[in-house]
Structure formats: structure tokens, C-alpha cells
PDB file of N, CA and C in Angstrom:
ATOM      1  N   UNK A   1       0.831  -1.183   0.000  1.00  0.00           N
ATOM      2  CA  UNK A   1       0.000   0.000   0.000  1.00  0.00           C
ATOM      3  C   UNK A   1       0.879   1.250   0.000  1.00  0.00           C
ATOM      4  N   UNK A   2       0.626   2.376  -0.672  1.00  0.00           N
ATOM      5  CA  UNK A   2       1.339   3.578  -1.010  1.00  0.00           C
ATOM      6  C   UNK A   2       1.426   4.495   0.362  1.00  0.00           C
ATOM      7  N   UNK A   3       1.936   5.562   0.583  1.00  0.00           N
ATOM      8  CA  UNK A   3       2.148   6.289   1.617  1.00  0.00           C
ATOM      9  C   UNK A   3       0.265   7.526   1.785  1.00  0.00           C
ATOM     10  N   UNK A   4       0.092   7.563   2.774  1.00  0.00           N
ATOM     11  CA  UNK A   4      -0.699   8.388   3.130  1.00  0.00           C
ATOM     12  C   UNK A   4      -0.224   9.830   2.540  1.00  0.00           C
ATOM     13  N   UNK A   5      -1.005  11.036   2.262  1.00  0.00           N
ATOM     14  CA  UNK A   5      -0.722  12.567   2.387  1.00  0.00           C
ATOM     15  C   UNK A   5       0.239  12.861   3.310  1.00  0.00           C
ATOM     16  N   UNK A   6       0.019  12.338   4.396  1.00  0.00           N
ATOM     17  CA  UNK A   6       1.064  13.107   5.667  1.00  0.00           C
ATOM     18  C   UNK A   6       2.589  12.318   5.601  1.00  0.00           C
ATOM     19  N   UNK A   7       1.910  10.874   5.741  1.00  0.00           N
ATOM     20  CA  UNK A   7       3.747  10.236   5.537  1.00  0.00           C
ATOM     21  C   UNK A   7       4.293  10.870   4.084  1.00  0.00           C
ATOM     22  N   UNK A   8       3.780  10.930   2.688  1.00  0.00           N
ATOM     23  CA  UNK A   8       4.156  11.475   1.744  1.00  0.00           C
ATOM     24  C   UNK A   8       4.875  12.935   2.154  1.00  0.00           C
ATOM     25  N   UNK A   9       4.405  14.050   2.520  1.00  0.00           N
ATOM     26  CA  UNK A   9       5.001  15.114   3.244  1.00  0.00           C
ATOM     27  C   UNK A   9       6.000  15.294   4.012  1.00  0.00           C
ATOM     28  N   UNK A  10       5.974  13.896   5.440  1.00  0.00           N
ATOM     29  CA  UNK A  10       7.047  13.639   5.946  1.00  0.00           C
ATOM     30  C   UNK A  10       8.090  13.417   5.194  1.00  0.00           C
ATOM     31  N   UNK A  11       7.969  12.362   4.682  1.00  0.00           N
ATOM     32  CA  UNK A  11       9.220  11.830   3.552  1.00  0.00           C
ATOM     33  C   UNK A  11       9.827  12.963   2.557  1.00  0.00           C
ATOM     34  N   UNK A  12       8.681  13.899   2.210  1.00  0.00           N
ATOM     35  CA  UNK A  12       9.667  14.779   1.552  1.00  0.00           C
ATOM     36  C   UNK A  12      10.407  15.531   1.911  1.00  0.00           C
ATOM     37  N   UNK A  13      10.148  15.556   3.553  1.00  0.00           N
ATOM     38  CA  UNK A  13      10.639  17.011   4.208  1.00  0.00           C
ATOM     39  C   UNK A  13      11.880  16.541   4.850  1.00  0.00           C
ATOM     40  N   UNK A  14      12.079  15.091   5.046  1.00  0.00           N
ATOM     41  CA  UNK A  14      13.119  14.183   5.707  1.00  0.00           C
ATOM     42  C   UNK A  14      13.997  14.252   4.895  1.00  0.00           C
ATOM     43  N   UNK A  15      13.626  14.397   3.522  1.00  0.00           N
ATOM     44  CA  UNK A  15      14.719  13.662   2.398  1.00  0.00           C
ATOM     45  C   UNK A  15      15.250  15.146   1.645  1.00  0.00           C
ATOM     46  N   UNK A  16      14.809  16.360   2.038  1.00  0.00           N
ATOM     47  CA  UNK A  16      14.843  17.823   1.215  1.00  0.00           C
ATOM     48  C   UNK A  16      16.302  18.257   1.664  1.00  0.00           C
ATOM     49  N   UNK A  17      17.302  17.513   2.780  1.00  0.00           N
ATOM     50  CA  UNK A  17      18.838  18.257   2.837  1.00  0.00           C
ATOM     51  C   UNK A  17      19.161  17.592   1.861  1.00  0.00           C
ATOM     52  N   UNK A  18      18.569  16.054   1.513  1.00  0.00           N
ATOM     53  CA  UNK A  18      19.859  14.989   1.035  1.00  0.00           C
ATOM     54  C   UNK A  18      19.691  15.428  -0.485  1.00  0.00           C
ATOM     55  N   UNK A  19      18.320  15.336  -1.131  1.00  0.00           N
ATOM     56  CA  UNK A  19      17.912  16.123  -2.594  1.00  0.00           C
ATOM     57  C   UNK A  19      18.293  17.191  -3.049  1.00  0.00           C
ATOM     58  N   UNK A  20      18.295  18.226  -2.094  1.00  0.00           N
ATOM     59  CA  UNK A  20      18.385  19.961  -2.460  1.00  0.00           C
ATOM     60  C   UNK A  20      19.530  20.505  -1.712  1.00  0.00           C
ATOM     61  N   UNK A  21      20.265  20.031  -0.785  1.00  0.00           N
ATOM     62  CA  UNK A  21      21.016  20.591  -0.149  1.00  0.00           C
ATOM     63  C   UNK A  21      20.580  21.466   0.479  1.00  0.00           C
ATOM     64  N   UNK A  22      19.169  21.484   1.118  1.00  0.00           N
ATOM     65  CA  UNK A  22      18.943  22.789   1.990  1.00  0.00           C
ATOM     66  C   UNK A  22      18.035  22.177   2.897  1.00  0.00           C
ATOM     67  N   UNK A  23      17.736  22.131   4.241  1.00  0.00           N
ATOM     68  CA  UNK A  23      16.572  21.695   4.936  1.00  0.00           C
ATOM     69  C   UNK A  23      15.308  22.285   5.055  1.00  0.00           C
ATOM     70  N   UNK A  24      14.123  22.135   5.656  1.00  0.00           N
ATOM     71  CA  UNK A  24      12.877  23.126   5.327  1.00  0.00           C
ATOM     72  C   UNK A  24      13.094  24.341   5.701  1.00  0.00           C
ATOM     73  N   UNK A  25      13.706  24.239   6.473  1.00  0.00           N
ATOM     74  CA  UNK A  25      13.896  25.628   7.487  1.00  0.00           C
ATOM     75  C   UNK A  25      14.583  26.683   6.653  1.00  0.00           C
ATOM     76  N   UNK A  26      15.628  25.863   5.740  1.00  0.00           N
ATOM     77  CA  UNK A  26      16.325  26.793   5.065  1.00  0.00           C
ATOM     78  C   UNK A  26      15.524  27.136   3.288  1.00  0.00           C
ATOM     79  N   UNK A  27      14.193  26.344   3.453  1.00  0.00           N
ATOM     80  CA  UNK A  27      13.667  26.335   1.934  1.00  0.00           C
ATOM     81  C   UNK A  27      12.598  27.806   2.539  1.00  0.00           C
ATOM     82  N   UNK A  28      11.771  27.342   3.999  1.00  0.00           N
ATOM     83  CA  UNK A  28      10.918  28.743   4.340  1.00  0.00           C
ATOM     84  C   UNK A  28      12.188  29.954   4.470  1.00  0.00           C
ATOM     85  N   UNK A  29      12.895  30.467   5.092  1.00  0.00           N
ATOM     86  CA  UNK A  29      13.628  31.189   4.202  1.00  0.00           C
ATOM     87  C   UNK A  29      13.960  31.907   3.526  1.00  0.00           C
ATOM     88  N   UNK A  30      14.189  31.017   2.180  1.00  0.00           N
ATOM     89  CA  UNK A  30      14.499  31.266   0.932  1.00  0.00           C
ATOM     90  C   UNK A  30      13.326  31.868   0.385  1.00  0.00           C
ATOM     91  N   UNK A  31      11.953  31.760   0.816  1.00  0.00           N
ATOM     92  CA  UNK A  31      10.669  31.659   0.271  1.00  0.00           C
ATOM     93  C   UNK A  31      10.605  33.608   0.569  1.00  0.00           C
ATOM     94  N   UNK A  32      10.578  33.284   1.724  1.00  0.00           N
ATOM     95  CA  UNK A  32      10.346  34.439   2.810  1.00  0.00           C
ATOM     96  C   UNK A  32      11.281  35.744   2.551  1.00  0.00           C
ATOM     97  N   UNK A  33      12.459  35.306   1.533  1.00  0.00           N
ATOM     98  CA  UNK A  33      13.221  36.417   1.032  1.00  0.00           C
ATOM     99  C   UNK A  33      12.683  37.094  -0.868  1.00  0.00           C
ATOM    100  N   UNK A  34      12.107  35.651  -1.264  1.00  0.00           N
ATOM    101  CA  UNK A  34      11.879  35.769  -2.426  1.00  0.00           C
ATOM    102  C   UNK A  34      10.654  37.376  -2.799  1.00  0.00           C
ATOM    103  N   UNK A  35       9.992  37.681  -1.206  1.00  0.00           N
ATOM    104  CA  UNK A  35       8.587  38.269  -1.378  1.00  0.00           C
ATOM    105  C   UNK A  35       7.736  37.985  -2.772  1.00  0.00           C
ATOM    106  N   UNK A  36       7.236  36.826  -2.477  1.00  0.00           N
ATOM    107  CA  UNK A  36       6.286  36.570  -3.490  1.00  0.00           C
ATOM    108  C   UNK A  36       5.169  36.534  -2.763  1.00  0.00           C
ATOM    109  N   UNK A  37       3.916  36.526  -3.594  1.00  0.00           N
ATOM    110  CA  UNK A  37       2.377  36.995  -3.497  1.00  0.00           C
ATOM    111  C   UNK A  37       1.801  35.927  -3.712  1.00  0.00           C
ATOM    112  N   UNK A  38       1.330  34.710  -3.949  1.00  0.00           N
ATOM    113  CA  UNK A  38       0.435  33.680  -3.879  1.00  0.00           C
ATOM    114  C   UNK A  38       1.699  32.638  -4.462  1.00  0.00           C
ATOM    115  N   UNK A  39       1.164  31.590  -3.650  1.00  0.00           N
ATOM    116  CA  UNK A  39       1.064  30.206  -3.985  1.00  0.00           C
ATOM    117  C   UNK A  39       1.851  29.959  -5.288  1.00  0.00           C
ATOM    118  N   UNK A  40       1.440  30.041  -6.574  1.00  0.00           N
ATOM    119  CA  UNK A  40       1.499  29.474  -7.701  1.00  0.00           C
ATOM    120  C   UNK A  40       2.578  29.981  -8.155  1.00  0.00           C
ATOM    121  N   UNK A  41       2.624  31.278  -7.898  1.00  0.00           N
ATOM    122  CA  UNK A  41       4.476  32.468  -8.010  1.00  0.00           C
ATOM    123  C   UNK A  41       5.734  31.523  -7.403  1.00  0.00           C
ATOM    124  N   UNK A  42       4.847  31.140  -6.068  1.00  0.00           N
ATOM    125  CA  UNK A  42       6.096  30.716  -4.639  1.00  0.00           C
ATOM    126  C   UNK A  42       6.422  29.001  -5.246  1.00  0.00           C
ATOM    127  N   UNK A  43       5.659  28.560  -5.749  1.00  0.00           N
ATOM    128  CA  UNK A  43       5.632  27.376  -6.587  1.00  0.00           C
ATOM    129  C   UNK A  43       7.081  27.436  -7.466  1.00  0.00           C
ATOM    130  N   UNK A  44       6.413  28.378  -8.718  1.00  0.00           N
ATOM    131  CA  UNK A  44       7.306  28.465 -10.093  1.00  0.00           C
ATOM    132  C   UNK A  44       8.503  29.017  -9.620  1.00  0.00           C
ATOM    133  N   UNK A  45       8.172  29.975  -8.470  1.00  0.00           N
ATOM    134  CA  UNK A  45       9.835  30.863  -8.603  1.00  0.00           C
ATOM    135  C   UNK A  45      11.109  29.027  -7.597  1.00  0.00           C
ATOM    136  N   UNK A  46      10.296  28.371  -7.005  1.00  0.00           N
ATOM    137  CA  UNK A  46      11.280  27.249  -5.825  1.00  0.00           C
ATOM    138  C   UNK A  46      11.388  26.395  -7.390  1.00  0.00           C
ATOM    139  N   UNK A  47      10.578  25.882  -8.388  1.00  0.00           N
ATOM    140  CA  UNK A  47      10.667  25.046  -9.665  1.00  0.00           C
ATOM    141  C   UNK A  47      11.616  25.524 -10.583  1.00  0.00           C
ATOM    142  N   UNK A  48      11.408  26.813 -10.889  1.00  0.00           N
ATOM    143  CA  UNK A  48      12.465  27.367 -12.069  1.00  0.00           C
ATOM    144  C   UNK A  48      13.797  27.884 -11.802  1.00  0.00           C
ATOM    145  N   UNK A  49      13.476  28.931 -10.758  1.00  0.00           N
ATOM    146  CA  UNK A  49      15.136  29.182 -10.458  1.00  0.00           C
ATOM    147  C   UNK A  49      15.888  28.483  -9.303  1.00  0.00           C
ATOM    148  N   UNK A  50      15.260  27.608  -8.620  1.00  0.00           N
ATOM    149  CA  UNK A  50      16.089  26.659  -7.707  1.00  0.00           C
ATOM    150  C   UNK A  50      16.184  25.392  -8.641  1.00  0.00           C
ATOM    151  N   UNK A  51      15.146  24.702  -9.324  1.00  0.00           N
ATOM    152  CA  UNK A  51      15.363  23.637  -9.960  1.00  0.00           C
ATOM    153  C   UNK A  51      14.783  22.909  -9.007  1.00  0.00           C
ATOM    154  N   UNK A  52      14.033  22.397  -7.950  1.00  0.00           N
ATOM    155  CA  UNK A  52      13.524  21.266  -7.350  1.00  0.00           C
ATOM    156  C   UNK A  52      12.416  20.960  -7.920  1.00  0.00           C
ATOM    157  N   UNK A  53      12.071  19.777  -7.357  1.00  0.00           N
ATOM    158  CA  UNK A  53      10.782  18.970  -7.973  1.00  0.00           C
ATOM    159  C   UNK A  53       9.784  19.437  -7.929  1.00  0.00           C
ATOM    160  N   UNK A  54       8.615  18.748  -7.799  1.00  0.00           N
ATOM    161  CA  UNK A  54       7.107  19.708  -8.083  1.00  0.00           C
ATOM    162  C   UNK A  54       6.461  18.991  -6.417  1.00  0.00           C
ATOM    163  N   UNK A  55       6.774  17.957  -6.091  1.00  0.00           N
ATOM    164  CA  UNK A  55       6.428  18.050  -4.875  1.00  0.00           C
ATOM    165  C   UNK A  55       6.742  18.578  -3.924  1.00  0.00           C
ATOM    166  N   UNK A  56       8.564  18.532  -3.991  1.00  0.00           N
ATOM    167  CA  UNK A  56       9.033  19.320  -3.052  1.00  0.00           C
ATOM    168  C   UNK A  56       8.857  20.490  -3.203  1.00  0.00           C
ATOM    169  N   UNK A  57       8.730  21.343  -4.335  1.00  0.00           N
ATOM    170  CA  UNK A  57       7.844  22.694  -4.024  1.00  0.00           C
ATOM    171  C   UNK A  57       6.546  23.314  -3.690  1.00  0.00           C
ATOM    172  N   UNK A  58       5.837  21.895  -3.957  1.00  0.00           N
ATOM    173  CA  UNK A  58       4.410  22.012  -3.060  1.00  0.00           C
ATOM    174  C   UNK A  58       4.283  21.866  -1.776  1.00  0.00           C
ATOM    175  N   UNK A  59       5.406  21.062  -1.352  1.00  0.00           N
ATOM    176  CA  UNK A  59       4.890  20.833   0.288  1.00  0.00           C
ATOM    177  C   UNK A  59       6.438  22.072   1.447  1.00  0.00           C
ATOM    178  N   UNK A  60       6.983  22.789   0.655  1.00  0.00           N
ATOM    179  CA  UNK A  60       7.374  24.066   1.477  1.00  0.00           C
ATOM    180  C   UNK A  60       6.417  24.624   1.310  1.00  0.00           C
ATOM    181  N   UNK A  61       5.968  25.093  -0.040  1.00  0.00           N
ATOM    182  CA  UNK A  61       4.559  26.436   0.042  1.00  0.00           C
ATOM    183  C   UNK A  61       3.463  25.999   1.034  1.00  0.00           C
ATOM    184  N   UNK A  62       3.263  24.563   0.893  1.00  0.00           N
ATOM    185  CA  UNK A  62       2.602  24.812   1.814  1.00  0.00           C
ATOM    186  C   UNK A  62       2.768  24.967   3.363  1.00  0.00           C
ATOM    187  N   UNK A  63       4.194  24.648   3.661  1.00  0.00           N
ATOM    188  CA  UNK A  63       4.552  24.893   5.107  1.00  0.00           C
ATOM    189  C   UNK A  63       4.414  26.035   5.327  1.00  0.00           C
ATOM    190  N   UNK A  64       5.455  26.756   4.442  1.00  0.00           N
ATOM    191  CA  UNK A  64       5.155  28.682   4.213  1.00  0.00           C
ATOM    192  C   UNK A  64       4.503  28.950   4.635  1.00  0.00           C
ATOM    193  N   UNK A  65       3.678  28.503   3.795  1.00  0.00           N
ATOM    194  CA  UNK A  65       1.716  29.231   4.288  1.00  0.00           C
ATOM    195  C   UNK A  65       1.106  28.985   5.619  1.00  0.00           C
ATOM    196  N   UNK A  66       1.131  27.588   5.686  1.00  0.00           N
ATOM    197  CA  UNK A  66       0.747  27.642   6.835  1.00  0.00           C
ATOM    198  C   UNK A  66       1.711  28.551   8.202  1.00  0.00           C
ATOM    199  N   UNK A  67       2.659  28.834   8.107  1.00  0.00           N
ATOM    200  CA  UNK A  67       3.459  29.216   9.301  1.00  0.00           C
ATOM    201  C   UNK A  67       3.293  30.844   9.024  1.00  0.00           C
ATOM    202  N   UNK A  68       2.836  31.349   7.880  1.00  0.00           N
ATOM    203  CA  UNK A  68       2.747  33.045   7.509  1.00  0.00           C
ATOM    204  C   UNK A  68       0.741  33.498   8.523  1.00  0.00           C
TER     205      UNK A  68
END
């Protein structure tokens, strides 16, 4: 059986020094310097000019968010 939403999240957030070289702490941050305005910006700008995946840029924005 596949991972739940939350273990999926965990796992990405466990595995984001060894992938990206940066931990969450250091991806909110990065986010938090970028001053971007919604979601879908904070998305494309962590996808295009960092280069990470599409999950791992969904589940900082959404930490972001939730912690803003």
C-alpha cells in the first residue's frame, strides 16, 4: 500500500537536505526572502530558479503558508 498525504510530506521534508542541499527551514527562508504573493508564483519561482521537484515545491509552500 502507497504512503498516506502526511507520511508522503514527511518523507519529503526528511529527504529535502539529502535532494536539495537545503533543509525546510532553510527552503521557508528562501521563500520568505523571495517576497512573493500567492502560492502558484512561490511554486514556479522554488521550480524554475532553484530547480527542485514539483512536490518538493508544493509541500514548502505549503509549510510557508501555513506558518505566515
Amino acid at each position: 500500500m502507497g504512503l498516506s498525504p502526511k507520511e508522503m510530506e514527511d518523507a519529503i521534508i526528511k529527504n529535502l537536505q539529502d535532494k536539495t542541499g537545503k533543509s525546510i527551514n532553510e527552503w521557508l527562508k528562501v521563500l520568505s526572502e523571495e517576497n512573493l504573493s500567492n502560492k502558484k508564483e512561490m511554486k514556479l519561482c522554488l521550480k524554475e530558479k532553484y530547480k527542485i521537484g514539483h512536490f518538493q515545491a508544493q509541500t514548502i509552500v505549503k509549510l510557508f503558508l501555513e506558518k505566515s
